[in-house]
N, C-alpha and C. Protein backbone atom coordinates (compact mmCIF):
# COMPACT_ATOMS: atom_id res chain seq x y z
N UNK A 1 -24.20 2.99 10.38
CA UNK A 1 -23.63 1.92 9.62
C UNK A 1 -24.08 0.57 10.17
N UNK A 2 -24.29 0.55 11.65
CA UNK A 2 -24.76 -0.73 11.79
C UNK A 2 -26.22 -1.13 11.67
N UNK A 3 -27.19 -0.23 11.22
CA UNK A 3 -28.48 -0.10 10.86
C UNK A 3 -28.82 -1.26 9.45
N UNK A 4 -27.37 -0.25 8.72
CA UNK A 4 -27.80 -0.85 7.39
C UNK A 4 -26.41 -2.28 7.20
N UNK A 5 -26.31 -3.03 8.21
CA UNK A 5 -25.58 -4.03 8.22
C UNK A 5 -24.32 -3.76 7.92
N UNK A 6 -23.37 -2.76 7.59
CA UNK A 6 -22.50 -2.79 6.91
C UNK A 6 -21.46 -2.71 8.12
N UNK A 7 -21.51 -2.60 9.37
CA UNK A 7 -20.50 -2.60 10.36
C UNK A 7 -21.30 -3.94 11.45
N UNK A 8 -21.08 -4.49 11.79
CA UNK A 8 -21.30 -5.58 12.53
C UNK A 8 -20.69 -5.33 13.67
N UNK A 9 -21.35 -5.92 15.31
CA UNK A 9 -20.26 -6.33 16.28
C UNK A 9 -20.56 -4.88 16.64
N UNK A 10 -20.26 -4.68 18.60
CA UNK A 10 -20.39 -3.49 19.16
C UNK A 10 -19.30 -2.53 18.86
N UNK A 11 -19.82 -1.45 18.30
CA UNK A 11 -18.62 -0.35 18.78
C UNK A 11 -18.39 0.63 19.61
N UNK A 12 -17.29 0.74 20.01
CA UNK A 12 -16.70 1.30 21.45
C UNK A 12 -16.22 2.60 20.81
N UNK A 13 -16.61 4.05 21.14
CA UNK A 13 -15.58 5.01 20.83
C UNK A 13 -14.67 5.45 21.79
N UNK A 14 -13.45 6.29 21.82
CA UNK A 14 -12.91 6.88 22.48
C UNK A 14 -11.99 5.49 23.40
N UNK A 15 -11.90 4.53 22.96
CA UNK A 15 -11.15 3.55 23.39
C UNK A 15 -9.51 3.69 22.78
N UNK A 16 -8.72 3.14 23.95
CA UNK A 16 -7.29 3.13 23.82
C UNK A 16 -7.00 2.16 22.97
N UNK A 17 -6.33 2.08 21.89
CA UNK A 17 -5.71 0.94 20.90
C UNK A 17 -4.54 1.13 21.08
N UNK A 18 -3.64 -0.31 21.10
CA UNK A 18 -2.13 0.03 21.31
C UNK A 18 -2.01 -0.61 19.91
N UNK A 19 -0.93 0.57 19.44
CA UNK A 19 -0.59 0.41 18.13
C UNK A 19 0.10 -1.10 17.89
N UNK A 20 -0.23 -1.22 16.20
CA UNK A 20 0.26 -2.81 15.79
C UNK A 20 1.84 -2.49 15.91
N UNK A 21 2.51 -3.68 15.90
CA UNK A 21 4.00 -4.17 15.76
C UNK A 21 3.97 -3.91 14.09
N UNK A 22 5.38 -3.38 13.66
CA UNK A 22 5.56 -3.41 12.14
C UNK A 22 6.45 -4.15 11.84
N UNK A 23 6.93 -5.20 11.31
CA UNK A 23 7.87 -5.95 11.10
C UNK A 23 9.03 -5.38 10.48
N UNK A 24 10.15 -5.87 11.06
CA UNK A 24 11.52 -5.19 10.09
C UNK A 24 11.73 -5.84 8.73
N UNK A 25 12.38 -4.94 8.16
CA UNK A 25 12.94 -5.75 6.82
C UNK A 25 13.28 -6.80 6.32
N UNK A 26 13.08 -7.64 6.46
CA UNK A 26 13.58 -9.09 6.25
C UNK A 26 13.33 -9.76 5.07
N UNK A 27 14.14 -9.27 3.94
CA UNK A 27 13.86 -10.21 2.61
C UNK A 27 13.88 -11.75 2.37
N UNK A 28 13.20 -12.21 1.88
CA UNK A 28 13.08 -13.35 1.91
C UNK A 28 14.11 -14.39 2.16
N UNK A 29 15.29 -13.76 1.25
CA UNK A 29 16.50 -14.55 1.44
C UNK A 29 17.42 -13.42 1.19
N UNK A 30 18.88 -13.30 1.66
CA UNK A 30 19.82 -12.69 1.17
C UNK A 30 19.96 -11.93 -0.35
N UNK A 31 19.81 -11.01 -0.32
CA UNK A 31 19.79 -10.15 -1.88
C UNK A 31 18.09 -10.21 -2.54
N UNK A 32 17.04 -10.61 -1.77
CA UNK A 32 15.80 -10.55 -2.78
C UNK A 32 15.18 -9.34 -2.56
N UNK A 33 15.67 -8.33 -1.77
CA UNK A 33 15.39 -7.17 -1.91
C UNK A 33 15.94 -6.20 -2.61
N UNK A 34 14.99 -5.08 -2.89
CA UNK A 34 15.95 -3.97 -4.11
C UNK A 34 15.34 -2.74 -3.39
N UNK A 35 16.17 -1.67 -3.89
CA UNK A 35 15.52 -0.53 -3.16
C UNK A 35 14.62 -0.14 -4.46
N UNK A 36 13.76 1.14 -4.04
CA UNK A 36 12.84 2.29 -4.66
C UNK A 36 13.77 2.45 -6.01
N UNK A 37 14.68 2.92 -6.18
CA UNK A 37 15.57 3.42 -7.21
C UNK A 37 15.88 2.53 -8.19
N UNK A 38 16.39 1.16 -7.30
CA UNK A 38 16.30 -0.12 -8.61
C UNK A 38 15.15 -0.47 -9.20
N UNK A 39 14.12 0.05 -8.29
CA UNK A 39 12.69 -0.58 -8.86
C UNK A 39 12.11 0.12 -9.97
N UNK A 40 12.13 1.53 -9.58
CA UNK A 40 11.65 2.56 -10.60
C UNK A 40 12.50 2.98 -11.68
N UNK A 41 14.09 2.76 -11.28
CA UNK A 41 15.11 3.50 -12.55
C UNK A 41 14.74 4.98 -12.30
N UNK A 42 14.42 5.18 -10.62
CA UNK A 42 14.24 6.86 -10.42
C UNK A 42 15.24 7.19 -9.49
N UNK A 43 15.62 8.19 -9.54
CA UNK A 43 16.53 8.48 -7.94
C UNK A 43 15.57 9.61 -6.85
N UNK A 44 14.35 9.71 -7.49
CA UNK A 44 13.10 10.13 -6.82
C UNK A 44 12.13 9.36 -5.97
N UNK A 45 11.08 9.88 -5.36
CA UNK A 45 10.74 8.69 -4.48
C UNK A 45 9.48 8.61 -5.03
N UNK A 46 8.81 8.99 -6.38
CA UNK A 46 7.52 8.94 -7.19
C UNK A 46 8.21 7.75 -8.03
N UNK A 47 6.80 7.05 -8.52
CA UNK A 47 6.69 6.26 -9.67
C UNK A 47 7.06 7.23 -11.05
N UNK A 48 7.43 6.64 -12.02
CA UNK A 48 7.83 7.21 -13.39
C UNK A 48 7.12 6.68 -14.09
N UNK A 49 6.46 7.00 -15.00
CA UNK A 49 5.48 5.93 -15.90
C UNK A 49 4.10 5.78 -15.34
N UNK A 50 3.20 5.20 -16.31
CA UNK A 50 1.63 5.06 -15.63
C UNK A 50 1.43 3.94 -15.60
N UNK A 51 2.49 2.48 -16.01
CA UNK A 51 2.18 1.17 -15.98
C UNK A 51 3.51 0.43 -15.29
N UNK A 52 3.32 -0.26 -14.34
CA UNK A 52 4.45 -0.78 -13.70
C UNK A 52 4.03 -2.26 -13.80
N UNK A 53 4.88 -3.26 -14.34
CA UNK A 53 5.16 -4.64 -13.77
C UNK A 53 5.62 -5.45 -13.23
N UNK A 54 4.98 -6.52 -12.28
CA UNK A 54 5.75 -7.16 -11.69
C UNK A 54 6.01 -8.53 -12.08
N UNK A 55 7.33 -8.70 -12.35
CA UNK A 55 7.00 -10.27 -13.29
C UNK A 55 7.62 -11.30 -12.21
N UNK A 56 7.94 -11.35 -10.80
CA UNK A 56 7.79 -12.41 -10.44
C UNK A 56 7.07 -11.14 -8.79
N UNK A 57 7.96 -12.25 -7.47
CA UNK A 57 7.71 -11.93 -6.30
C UNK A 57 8.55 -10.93 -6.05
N UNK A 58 8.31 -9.91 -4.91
CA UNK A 58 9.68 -8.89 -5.32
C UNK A 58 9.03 -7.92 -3.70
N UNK A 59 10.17 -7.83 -3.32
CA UNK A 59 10.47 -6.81 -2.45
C UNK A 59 11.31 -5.63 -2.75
N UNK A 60 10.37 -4.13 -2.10
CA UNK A 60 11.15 -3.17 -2.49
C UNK A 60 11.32 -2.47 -0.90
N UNK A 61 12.74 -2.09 -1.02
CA UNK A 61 13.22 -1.17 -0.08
C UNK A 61 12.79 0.08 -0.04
N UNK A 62 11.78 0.81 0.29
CA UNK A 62 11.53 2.37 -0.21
C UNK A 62 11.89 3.15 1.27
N UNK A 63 12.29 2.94 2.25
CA UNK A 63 12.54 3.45 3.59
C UNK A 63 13.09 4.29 3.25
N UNK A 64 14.34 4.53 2.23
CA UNK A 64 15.02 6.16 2.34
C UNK A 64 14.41 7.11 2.08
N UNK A 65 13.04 6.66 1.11
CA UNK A 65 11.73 7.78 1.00
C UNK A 65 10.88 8.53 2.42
N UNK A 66 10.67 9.26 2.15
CA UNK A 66 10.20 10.51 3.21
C UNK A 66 8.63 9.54 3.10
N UNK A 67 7.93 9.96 1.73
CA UNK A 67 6.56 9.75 1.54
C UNK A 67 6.79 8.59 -0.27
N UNK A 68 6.74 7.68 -0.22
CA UNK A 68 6.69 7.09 -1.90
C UNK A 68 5.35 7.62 -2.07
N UNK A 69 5.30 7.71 -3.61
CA UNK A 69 4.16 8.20 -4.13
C UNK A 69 3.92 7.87 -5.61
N UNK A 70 3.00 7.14 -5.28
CA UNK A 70 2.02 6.11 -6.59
C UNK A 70 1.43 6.79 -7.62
N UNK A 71 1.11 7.78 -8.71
CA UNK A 71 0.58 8.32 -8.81
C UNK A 71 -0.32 8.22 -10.06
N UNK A 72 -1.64 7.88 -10.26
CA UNK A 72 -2.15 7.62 -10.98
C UNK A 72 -1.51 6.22 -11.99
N UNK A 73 -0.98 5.55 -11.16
CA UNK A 73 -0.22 4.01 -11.93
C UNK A 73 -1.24 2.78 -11.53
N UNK A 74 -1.08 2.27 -12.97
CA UNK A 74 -1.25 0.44 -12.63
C UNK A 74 -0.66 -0.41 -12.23
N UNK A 75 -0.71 -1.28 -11.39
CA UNK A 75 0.79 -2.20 -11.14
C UNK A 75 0.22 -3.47 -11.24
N UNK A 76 0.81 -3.91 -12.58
CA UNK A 76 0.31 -5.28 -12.74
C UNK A 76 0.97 -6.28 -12.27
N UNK A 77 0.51 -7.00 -12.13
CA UNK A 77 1.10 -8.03 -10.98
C UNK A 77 1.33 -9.59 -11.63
N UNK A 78 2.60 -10.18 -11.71
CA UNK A 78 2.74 -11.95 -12.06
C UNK A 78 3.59 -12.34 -10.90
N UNK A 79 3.50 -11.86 -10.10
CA UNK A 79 4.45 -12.27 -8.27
C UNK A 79 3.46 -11.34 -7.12
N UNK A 80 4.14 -11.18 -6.22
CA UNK A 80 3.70 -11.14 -4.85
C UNK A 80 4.62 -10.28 -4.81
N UNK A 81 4.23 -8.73 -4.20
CA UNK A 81 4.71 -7.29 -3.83
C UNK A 81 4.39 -7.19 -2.57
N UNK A 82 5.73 -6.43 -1.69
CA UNK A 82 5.76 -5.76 -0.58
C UNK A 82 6.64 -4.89 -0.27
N UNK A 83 5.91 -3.85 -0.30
CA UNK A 83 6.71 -2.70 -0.09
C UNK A 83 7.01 -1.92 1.27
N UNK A 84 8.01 -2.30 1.42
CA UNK A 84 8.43 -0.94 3.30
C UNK A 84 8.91 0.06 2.77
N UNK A 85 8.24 1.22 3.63
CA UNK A 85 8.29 2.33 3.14
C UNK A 85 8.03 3.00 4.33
N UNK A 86 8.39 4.08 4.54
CA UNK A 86 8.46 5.16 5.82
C UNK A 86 6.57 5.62 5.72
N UNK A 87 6.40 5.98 4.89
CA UNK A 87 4.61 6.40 3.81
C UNK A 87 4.72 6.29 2.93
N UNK A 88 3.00 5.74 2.35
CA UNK A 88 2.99 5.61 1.14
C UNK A 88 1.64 6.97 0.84
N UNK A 89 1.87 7.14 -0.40
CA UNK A 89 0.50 7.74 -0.99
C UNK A 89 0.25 7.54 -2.34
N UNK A 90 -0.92 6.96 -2.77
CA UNK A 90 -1.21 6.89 -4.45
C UNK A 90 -1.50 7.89 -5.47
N UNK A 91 -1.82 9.28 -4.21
CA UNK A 91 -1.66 10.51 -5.15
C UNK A 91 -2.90 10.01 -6.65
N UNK A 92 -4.17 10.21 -6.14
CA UNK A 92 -5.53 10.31 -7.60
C UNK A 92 -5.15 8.56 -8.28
N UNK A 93 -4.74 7.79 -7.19
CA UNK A 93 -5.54 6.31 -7.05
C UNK A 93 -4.69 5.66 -7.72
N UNK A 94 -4.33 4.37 -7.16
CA UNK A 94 -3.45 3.67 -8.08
C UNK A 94 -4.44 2.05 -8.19
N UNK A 95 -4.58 1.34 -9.25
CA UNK A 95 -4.84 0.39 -9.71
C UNK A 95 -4.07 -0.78 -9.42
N UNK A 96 -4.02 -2.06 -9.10
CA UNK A 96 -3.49 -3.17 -8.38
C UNK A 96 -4.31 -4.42 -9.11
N UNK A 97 -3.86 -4.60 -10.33
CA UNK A 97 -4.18 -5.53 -11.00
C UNK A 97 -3.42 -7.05 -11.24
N UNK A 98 -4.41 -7.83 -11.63
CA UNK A 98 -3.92 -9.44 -11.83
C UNK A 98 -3.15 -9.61 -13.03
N UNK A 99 -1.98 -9.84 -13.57
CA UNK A 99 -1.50 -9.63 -15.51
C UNK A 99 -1.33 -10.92 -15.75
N UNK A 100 -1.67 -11.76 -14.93
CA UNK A 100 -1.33 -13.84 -15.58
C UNK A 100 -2.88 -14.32 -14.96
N UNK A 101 -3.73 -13.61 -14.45
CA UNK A 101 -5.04 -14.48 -14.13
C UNK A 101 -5.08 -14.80 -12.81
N UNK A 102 -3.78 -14.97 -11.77
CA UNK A 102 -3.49 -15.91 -11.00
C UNK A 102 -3.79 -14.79 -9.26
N UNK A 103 -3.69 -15.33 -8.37
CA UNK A 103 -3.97 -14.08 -6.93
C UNK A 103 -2.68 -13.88 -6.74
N UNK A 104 -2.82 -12.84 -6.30
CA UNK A 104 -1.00 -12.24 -5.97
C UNK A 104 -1.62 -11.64 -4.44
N UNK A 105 -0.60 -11.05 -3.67
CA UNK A 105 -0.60 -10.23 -2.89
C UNK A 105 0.15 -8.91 -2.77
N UNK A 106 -0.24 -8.03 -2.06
CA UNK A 106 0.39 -6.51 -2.67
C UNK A 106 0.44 -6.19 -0.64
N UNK A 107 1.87 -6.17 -0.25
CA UNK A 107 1.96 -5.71 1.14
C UNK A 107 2.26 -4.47 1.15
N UNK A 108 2.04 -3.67 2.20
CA UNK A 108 2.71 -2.48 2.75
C UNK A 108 2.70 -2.44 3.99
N UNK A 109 4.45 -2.48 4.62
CA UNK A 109 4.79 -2.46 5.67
C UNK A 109 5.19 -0.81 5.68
N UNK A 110 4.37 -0.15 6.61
CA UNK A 110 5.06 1.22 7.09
C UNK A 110 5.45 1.80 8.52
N UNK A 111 6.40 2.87 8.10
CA UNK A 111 6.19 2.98 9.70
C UNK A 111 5.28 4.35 9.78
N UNK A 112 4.67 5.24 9.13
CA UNK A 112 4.20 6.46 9.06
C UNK A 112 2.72 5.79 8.25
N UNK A 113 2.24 6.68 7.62
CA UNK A 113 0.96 7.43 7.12
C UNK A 113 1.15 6.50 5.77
N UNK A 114 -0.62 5.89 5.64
CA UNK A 114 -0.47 5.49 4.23
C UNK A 114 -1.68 5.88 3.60
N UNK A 115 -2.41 6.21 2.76
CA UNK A 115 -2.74 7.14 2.07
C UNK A 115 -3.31 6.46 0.30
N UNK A 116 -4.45 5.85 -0.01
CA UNK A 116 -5.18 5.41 -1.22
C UNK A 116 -6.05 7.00 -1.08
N UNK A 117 -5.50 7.46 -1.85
CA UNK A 117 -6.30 8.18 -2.84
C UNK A 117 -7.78 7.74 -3.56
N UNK A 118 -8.45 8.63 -4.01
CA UNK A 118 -9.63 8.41 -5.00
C UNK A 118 -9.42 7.08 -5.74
N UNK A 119 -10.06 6.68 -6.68
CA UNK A 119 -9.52 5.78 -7.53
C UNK A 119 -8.67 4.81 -7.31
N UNK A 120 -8.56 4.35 -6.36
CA UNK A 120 -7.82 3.59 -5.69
C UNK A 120 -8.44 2.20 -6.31
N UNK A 121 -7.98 1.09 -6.44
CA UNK A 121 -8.45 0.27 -6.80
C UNK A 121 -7.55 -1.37 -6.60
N UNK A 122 -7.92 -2.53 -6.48
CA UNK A 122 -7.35 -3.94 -6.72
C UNK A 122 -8.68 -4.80 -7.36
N UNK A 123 -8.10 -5.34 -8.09
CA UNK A 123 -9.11 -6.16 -9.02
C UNK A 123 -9.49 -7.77 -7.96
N UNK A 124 -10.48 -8.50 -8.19
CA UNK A 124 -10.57 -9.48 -7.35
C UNK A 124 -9.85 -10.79 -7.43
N UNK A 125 -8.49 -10.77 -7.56
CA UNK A 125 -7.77 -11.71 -7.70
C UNK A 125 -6.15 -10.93 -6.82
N UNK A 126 -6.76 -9.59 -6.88
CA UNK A 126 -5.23 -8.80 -5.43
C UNK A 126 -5.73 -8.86 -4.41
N UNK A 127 -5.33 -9.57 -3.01
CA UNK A 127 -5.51 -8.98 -1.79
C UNK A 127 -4.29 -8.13 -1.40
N UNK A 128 -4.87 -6.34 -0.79
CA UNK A 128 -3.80 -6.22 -0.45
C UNK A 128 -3.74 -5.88 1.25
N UNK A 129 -2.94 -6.06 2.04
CA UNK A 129 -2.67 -6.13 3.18
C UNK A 129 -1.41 -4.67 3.67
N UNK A 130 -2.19 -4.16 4.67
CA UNK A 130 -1.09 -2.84 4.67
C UNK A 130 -1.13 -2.89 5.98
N UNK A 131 0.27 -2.78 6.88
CA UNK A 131 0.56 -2.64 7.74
C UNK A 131 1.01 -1.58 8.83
N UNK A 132 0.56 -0.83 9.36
CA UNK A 132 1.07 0.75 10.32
C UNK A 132 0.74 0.75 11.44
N UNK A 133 1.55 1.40 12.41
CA UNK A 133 1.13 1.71 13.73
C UNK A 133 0.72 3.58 13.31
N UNK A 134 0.92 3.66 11.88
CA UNK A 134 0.25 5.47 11.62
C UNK A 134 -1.02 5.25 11.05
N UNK A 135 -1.73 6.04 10.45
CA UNK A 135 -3.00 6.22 10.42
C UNK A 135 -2.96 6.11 8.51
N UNK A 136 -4.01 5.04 8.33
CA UNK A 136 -4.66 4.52 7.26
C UNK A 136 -5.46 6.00 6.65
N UNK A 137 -5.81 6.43 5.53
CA UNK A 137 -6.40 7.04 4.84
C UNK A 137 -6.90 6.39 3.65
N UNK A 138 -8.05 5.95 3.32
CA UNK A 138 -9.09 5.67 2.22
C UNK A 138 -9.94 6.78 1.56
N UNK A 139 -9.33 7.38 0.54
CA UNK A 139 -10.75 8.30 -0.07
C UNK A 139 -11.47 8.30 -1.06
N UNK A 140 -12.66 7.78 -1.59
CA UNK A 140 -13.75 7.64 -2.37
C UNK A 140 -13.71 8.25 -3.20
N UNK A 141 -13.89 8.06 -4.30
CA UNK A 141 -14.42 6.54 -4.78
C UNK A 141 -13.46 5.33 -4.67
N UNK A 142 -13.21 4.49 -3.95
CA UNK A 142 -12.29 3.46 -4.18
C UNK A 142 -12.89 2.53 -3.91
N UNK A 143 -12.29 1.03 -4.04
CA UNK A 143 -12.71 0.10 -4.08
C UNK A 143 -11.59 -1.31 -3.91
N UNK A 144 -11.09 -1.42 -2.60
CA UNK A 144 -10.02 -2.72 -2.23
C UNK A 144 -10.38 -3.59 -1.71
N UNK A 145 -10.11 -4.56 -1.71
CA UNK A 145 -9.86 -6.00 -1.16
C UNK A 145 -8.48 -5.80 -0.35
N UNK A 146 -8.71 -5.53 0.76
CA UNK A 146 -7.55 -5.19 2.02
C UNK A 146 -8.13 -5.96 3.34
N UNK A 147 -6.81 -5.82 3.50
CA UNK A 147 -6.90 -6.28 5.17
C UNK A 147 -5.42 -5.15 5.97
N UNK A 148 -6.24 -4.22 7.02
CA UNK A 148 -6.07 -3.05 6.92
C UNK A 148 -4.87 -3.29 8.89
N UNK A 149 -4.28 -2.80 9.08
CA UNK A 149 -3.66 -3.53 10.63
C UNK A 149 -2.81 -2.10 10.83
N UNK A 150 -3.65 -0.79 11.37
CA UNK A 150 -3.31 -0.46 11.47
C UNK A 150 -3.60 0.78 12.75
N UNK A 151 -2.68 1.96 13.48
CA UNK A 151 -2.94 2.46 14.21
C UNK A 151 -4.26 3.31 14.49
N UNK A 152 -4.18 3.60 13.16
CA UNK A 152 -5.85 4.78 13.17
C UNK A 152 -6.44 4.84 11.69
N UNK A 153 -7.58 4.61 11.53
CA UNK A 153 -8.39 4.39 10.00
C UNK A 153 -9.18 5.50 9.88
N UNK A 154 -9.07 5.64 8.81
CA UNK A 154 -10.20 6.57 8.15
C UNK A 154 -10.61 7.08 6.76
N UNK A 155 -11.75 7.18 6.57
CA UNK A 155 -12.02 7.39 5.17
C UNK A 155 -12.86 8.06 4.68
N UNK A 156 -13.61 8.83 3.54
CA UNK A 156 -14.39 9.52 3.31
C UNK A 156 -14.70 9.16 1.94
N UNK A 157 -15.99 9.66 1.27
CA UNK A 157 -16.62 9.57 -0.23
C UNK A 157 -17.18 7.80 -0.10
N UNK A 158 -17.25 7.37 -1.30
CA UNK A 158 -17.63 5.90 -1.52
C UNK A 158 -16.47 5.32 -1.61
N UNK A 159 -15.93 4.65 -0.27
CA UNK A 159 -14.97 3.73 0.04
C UNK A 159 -15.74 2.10 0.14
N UNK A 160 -15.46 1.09 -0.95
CA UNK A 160 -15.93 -0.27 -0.36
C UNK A 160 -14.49 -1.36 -0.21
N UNK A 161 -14.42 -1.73 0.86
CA UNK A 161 -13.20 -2.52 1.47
C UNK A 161 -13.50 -3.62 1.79
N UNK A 162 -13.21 -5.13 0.98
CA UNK A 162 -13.67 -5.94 0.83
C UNK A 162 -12.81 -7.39 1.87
């Protein structure tokens, strides 16, 4: 990878990393958080539906979830998303789109395993930023604009991470 420019800067294997800090819950202000259940209208910890919106900024509580799971959904975006969640997985790729034109951001604070599936995708107006001291999973074909802070990475197929 560093032949063909695409990794820059020396790399070290078999080096000790001390895992990132995950931030606690802290909604913006008193009550601007909702849990998984208010968000989805599920008492499950999967998405319902293949199109989700967000019409302003919005925090979701998903911690009572084991694993949330995205699954083949769009989540269009007119606010700024962050989701804490124990794990996430998109389960065959979830889409992270712009729905007013404007940049949003799409967080994930976890404390476990997070998990983009195939098809994974954010259009160039989402950055999304995911946070773990567990281990990142990317699998190809995907294609994010992330900024990735986490204990252990990895990925396989055509992953481009922008």
């Amino acid at each position: 990878m560093t032949d063909n420019g695409v990794v820059g800067g020396p790399i070290t294997t078999g080096t000790q990393v001390a895992a990132p800090a995950v931030a606690a819950f802290q909604p913006a202000d008193p009550g601007a958080g909702i849990t998984w259940r208010q968000w989805m209208n599920d008492p499950g910890c999967s998405s319902s539906g293949s199109v989700v919106t967000v019409a302003a900024d919005l925090t979701v509580d998903a911690r009572p979830c084991t694993t949330v799971k995205l699954p083949q959904l769009t989540v269009r975006l007119r606010g700024d998303l962050t989701i804490h969640a124990d794990s996430l997985d998109t389960l065959g790729g979830t889409a992270f789109v712009s729905d007013d034109g404007l940049p949003h951001t799409v967080e994930v604070i976890a404390t476990g395993a997070v998990k983009f599936s195939a098809q994974s995708t954010t259009d160039t107006l989402i950055g999304l930023a995911v946070h773990t001291p567990g281990l990142v999973t990317v699998l190809g074909p995907s294609d994010l604009t992330a900024t990735i802070d986490s204990g252990a990475f990895t990925s396989s197929g055509a992953v481009t991470l922008r």
